[in-house]
N, C-alpha and C. Protein backbone atom coordinates (compact mmCIF):
# COMPACT_ATOMS: atom_id res chain seq x y z
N UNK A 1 16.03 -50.74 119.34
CA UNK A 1 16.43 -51.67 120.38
C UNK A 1 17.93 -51.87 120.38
N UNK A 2 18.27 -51.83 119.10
CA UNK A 2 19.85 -52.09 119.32
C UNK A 2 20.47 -51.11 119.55
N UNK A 3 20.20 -49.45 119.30
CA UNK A 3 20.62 -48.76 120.43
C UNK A 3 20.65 -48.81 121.72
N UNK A 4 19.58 -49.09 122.10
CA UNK A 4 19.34 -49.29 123.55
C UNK A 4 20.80 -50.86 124.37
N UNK A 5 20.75 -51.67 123.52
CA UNK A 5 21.75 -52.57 123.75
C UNK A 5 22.84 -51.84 123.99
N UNK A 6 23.80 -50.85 122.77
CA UNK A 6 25.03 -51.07 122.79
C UNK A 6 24.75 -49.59 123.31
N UNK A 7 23.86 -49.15 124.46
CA UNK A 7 24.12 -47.99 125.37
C UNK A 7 24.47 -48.76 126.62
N UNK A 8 23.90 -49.76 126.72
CA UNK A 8 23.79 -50.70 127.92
C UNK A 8 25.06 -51.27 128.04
N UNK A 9 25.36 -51.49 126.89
CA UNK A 9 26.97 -52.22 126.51
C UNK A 9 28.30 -51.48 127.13
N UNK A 10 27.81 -50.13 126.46
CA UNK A 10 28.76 -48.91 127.34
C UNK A 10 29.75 -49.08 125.70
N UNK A 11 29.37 -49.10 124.62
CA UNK A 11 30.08 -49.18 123.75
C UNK A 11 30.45 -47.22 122.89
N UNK A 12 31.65 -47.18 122.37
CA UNK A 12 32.06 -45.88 122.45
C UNK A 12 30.96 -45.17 121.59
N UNK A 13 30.75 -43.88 121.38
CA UNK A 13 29.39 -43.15 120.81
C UNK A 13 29.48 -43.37 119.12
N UNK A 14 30.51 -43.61 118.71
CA UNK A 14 30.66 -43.81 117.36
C UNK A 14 30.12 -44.85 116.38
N UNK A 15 29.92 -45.83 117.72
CA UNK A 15 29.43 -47.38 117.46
C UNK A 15 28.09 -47.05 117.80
N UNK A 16 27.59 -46.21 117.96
CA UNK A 16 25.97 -46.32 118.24
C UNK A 16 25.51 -45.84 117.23
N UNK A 17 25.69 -45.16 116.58
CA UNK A 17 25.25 -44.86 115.08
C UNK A 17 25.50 -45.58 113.87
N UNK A 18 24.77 -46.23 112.68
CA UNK A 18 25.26 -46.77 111.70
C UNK A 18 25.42 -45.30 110.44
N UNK A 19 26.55 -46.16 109.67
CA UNK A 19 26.79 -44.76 108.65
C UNK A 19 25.65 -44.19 107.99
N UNK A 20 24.51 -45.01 107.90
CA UNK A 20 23.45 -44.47 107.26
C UNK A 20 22.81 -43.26 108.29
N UNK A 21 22.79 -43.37 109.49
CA UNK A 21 22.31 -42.31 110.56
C UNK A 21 23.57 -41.00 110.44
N UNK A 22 24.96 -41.17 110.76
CA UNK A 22 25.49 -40.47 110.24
C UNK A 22 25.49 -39.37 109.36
N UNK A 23 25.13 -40.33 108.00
CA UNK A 23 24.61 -39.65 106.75
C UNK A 23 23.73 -38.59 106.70
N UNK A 24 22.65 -38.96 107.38
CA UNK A 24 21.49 -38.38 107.60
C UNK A 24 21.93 -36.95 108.53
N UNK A 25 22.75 -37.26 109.45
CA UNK A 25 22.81 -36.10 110.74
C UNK A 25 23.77 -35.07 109.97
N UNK A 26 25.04 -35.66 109.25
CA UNK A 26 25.58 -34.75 108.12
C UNK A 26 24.62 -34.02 107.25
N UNK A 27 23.47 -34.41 106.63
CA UNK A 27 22.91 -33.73 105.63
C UNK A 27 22.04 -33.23 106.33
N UNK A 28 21.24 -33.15 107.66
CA UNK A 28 20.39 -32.40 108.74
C UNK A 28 21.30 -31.29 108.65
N UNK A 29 22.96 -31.04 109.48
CA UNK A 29 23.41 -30.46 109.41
C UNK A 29 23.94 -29.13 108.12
N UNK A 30 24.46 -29.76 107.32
CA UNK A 30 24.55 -28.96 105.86
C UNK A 30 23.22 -28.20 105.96
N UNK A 31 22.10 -28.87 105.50
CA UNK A 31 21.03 -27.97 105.32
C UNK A 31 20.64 -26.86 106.69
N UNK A 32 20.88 -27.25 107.62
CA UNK A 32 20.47 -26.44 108.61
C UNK A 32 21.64 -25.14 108.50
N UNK A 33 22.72 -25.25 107.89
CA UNK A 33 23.98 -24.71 108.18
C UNK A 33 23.23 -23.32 107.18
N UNK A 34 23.28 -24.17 105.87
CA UNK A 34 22.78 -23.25 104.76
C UNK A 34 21.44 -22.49 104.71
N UNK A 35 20.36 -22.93 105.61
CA UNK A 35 19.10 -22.18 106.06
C UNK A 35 19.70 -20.95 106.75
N UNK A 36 20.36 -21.18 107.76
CA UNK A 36 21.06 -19.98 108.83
C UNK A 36 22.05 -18.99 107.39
N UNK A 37 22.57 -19.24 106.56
CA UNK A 37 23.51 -18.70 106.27
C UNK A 37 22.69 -17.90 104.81
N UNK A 38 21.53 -18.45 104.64
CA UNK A 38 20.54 -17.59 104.10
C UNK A 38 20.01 -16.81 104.35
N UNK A 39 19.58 -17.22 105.80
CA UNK A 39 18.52 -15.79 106.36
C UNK A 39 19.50 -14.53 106.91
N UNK A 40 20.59 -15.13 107.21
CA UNK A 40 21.62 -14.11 107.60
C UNK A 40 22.07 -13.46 106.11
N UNK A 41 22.13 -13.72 104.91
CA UNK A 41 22.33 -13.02 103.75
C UNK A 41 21.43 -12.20 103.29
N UNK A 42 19.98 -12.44 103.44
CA UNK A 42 18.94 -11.80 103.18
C UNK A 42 18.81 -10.59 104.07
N UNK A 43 19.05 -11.01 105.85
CA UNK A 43 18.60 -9.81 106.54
C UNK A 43 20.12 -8.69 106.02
N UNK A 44 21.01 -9.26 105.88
CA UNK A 44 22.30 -8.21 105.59
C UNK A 44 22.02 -7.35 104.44
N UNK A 45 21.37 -8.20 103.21
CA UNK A 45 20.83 -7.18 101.96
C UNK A 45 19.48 -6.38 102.35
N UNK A 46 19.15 -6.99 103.39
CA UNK A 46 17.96 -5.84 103.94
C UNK A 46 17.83 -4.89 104.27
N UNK A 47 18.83 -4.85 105.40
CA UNK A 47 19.96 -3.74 106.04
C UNK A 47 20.56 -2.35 105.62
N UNK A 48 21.01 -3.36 104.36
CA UNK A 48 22.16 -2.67 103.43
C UNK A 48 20.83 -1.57 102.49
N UNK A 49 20.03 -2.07 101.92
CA UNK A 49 18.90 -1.09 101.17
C UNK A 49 18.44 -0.30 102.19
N UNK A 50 18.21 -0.63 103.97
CA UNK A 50 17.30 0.41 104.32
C UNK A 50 18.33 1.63 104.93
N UNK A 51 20.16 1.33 104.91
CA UNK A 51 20.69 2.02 105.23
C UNK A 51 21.02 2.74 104.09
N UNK A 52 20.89 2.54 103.03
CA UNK A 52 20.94 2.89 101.49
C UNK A 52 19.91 4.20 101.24
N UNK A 53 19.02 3.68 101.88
CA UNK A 53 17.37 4.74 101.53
C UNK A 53 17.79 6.12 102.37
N UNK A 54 18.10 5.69 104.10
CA UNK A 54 17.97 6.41 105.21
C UNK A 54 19.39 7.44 104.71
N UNK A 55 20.42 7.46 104.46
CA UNK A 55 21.50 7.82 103.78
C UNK A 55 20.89 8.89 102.54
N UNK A 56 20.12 7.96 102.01
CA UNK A 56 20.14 9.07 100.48
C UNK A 56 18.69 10.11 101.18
N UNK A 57 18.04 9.72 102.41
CA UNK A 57 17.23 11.13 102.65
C UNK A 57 18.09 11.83 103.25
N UNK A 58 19.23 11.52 104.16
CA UNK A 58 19.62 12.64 104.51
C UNK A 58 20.75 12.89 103.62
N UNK A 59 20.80 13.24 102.54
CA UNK A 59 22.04 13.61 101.05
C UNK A 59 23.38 13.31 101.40
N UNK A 60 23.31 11.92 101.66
CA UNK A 60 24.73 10.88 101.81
C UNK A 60 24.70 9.89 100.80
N UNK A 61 25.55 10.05 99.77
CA UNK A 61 25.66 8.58 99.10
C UNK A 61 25.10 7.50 99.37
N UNK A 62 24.41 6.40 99.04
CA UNK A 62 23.65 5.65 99.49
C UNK A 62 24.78 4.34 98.96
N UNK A 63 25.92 4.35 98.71
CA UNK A 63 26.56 3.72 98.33
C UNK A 63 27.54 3.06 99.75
N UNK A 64 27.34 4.33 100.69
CA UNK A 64 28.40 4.20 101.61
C UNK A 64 27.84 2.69 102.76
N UNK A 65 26.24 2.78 102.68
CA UNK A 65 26.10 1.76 103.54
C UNK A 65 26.32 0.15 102.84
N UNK A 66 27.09 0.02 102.13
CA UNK A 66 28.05 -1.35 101.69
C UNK A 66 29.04 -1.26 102.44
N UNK A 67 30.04 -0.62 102.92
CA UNK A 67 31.40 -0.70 103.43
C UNK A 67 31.07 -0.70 104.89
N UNK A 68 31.65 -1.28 106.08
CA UNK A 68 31.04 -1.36 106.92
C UNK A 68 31.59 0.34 107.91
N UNK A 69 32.79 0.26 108.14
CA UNK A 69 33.54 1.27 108.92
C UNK A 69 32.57 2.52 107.96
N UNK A 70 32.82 3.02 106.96
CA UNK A 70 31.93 4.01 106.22
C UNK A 70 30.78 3.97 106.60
N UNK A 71 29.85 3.08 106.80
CA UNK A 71 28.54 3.32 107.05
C UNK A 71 28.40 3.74 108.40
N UNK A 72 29.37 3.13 109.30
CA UNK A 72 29.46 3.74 110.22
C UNK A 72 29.58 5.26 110.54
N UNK A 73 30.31 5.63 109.50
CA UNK A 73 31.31 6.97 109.70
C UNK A 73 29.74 7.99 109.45
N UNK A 74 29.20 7.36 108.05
CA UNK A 74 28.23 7.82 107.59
C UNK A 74 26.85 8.13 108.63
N UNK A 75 26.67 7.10 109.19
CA UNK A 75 25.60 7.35 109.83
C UNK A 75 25.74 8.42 111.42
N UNK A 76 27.25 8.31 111.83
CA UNK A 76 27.60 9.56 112.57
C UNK A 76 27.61 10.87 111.92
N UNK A 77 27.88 10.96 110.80
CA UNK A 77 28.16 12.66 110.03
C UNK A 77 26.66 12.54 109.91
N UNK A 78 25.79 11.74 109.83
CA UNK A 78 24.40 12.15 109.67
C UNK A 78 23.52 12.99 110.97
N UNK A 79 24.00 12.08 111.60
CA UNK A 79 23.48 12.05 113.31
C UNK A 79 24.22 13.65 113.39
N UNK A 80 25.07 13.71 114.09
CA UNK A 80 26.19 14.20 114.89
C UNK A 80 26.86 15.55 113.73
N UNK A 81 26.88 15.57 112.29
CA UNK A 81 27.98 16.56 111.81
C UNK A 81 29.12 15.77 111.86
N UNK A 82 29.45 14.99 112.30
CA UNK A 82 31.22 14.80 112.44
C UNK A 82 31.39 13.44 112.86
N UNK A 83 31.19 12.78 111.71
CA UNK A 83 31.40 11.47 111.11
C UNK A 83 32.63 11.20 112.06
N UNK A 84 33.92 11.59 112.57
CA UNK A 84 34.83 10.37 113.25
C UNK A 84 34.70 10.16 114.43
N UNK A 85 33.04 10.36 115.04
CA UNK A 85 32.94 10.35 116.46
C UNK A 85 32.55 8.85 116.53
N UNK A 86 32.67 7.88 115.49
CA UNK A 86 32.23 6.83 115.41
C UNK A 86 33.38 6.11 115.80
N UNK A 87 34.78 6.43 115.68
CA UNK A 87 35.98 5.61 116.49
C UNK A 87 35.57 5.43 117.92
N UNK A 88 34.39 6.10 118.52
CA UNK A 88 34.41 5.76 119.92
C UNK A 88 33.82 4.37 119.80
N UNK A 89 33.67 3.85 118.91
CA UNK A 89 32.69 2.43 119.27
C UNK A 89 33.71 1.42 119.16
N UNK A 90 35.13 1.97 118.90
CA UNK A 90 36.47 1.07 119.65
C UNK A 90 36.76 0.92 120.97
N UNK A 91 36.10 2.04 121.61
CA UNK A 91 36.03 1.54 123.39
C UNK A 91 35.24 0.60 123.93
N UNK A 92 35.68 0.10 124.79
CA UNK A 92 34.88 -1.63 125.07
C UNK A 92 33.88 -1.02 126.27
N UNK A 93 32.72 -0.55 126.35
CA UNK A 93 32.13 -0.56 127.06
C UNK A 93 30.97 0.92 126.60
N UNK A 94 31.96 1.76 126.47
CA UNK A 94 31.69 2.87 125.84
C UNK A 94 30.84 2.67 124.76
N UNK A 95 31.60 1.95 124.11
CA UNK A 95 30.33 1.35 122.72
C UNK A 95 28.74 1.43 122.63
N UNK A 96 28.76 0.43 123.71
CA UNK A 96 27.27 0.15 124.13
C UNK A 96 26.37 2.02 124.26
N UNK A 97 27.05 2.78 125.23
CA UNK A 97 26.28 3.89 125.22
C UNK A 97 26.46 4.61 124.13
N UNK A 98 27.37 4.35 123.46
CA UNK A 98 27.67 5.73 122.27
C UNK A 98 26.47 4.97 121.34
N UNK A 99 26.15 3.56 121.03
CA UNK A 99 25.27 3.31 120.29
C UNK A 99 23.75 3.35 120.21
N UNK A 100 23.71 3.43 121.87
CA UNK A 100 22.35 3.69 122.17
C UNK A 100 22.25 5.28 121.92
N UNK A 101 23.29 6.33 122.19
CA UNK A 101 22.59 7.46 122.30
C UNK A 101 22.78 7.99 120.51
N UNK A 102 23.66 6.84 119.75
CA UNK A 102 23.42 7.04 118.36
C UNK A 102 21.67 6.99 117.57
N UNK A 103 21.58 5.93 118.37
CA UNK A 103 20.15 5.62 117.74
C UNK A 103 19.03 6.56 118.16
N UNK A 104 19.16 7.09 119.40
CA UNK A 104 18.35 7.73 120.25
C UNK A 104 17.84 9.62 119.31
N UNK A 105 19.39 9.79 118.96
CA UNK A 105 19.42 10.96 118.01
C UNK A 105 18.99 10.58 116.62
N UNK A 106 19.14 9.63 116.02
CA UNK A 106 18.84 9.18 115.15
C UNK A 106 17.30 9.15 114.31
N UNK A 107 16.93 8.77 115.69
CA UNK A 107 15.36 9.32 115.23
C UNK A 107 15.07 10.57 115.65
N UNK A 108 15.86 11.24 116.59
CA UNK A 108 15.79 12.88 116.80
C UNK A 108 15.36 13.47 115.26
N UNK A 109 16.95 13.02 114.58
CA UNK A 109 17.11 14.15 113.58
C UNK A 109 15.98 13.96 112.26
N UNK A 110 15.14 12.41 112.47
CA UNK A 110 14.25 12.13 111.65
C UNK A 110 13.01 13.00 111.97
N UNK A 111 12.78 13.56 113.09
CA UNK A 111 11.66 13.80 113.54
C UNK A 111 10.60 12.65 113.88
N UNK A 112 11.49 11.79 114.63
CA UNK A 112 10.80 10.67 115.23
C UNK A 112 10.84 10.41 116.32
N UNK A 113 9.90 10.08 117.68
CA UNK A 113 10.09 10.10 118.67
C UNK A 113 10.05 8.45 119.13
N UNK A 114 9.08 8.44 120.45
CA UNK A 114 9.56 7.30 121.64
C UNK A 114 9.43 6.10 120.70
N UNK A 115 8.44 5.68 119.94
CA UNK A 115 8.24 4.18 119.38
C UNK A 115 9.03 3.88 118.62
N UNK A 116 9.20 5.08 117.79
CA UNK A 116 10.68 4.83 117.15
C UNK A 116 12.15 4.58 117.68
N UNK A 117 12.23 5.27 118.78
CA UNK A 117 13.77 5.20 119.70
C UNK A 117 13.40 4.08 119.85
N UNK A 118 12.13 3.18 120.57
CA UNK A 118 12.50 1.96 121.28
C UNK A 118 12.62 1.01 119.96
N UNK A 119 11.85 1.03 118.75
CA UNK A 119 12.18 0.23 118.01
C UNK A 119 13.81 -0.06 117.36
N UNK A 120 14.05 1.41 117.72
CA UNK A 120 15.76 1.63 117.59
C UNK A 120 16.48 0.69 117.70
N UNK A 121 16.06 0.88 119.33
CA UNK A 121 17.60 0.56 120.38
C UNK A 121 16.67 -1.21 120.56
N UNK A 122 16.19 -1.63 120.38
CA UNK A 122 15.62 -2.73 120.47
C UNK A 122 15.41 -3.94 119.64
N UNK A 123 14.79 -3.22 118.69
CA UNK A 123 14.45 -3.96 117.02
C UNK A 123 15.05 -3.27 116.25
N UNK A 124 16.42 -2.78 116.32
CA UNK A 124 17.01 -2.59 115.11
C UNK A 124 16.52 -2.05 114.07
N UNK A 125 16.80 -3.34 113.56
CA UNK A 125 16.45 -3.78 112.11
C UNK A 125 14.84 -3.38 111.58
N UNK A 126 14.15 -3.87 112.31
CA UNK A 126 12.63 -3.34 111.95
C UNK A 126 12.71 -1.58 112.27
N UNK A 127 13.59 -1.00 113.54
CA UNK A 127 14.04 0.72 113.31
C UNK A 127 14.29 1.12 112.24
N UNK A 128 15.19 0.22 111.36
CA UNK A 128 15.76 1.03 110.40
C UNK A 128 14.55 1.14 109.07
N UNK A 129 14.24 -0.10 109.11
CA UNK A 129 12.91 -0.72 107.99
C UNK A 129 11.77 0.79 108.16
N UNK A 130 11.55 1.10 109.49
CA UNK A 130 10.91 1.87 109.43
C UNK A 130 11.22 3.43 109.28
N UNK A 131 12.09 3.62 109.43
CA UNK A 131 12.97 5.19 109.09
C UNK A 131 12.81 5.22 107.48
N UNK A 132 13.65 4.35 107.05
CA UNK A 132 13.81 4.51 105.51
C UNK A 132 12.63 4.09 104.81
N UNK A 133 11.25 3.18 105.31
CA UNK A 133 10.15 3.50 103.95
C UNK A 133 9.23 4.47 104.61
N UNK A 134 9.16 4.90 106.06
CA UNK A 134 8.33 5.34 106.95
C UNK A 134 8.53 6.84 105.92
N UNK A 135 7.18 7.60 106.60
CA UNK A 135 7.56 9.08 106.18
C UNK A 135 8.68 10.18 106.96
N UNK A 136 9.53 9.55 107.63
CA UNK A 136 10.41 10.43 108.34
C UNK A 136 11.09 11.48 107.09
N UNK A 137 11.55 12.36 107.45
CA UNK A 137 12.04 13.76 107.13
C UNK A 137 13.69 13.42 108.01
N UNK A 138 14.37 14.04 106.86
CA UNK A 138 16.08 14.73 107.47
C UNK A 138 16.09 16.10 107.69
N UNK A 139 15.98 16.15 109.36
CA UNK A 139 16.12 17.54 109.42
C UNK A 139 17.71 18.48 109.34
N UNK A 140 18.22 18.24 110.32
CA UNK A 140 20.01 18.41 110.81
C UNK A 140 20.51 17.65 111.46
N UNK A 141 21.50 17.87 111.75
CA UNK A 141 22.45 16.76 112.51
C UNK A 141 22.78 17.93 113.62
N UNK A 142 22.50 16.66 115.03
CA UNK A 142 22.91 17.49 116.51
C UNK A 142 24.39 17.59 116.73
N UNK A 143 24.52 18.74 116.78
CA UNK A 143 25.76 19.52 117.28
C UNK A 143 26.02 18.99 118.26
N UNK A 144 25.45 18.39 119.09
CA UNK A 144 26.05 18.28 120.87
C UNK A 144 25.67 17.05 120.63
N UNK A 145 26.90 16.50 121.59
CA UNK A 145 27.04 14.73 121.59
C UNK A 145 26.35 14.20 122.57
N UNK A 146 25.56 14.84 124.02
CA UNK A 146 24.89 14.15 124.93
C UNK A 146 23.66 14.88 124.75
């Protein structure tokens, strides 16, 4: 009720809260901050092992998917033969297609087709989950970029 008063009051927003509510919306916050900043640590070490696995089937250091630009580089010399075709994902627009048709080959060279591309270019993360424990095979890397 005494919110409802000092809304009626037109009193400034600071005054409508007592420090004990405050308190509370600070420590809602913190914890909510640190839930997000967990699950985002977990899916990154998730990541990092299934780009670790997918790497060491096709006989790439499995070390490289820690560094980010390297894993990059890495997962083009996998795809493609020629790891610095991955500077194209410095073009602002370009990006977007060079990444889709990264992923698209990606399961090419696994010997994986449509459910896999869409899980690719779609679900990521569950793509990659499934490349690296799935039974995919490293065959070669495509010579031709389209």
């Amino acid at each position: 009720m005494q919110f409802l008063t000092n809304l009626l009051t037109s009193q400034p927003a600071a005054m409508l809260l007592s420090s004990s509510d405050e308190e509370l919306l600070m420590g809602m916050s913190l914890v909510m901050v640190l839930v997000y900043l967990l699950v985002l640590g977990a899916m990154s070490i998730l990541l990092i092992v299934a780009n670790w696995i997918i790497f060491k089937k096709a006989r790439t250091p499995g070390w490289y998917s820690i560094i980010p630009f390297v894993c990059n580089y890495a997962l083009f010399d996998i795809v493609y033969g020629n790891g610095w075709k991955f500077l194209l994902l410095l073009v602002p627009g370009l990006n977007t297609v060079v990444m889709i048709m990264l992923y698209v080959r990606l399961a090419q060279v696994f010997g994986k087709g449509g459910l896999d591309i869409f899980l690719l270019l779609f679900f990521t993360p569950i793509g990659l989950l499934k490349l690296a424990f799935g039974n995919a095979r490293y065959k070669r890397p495509c010579r031709s970029f389209l």
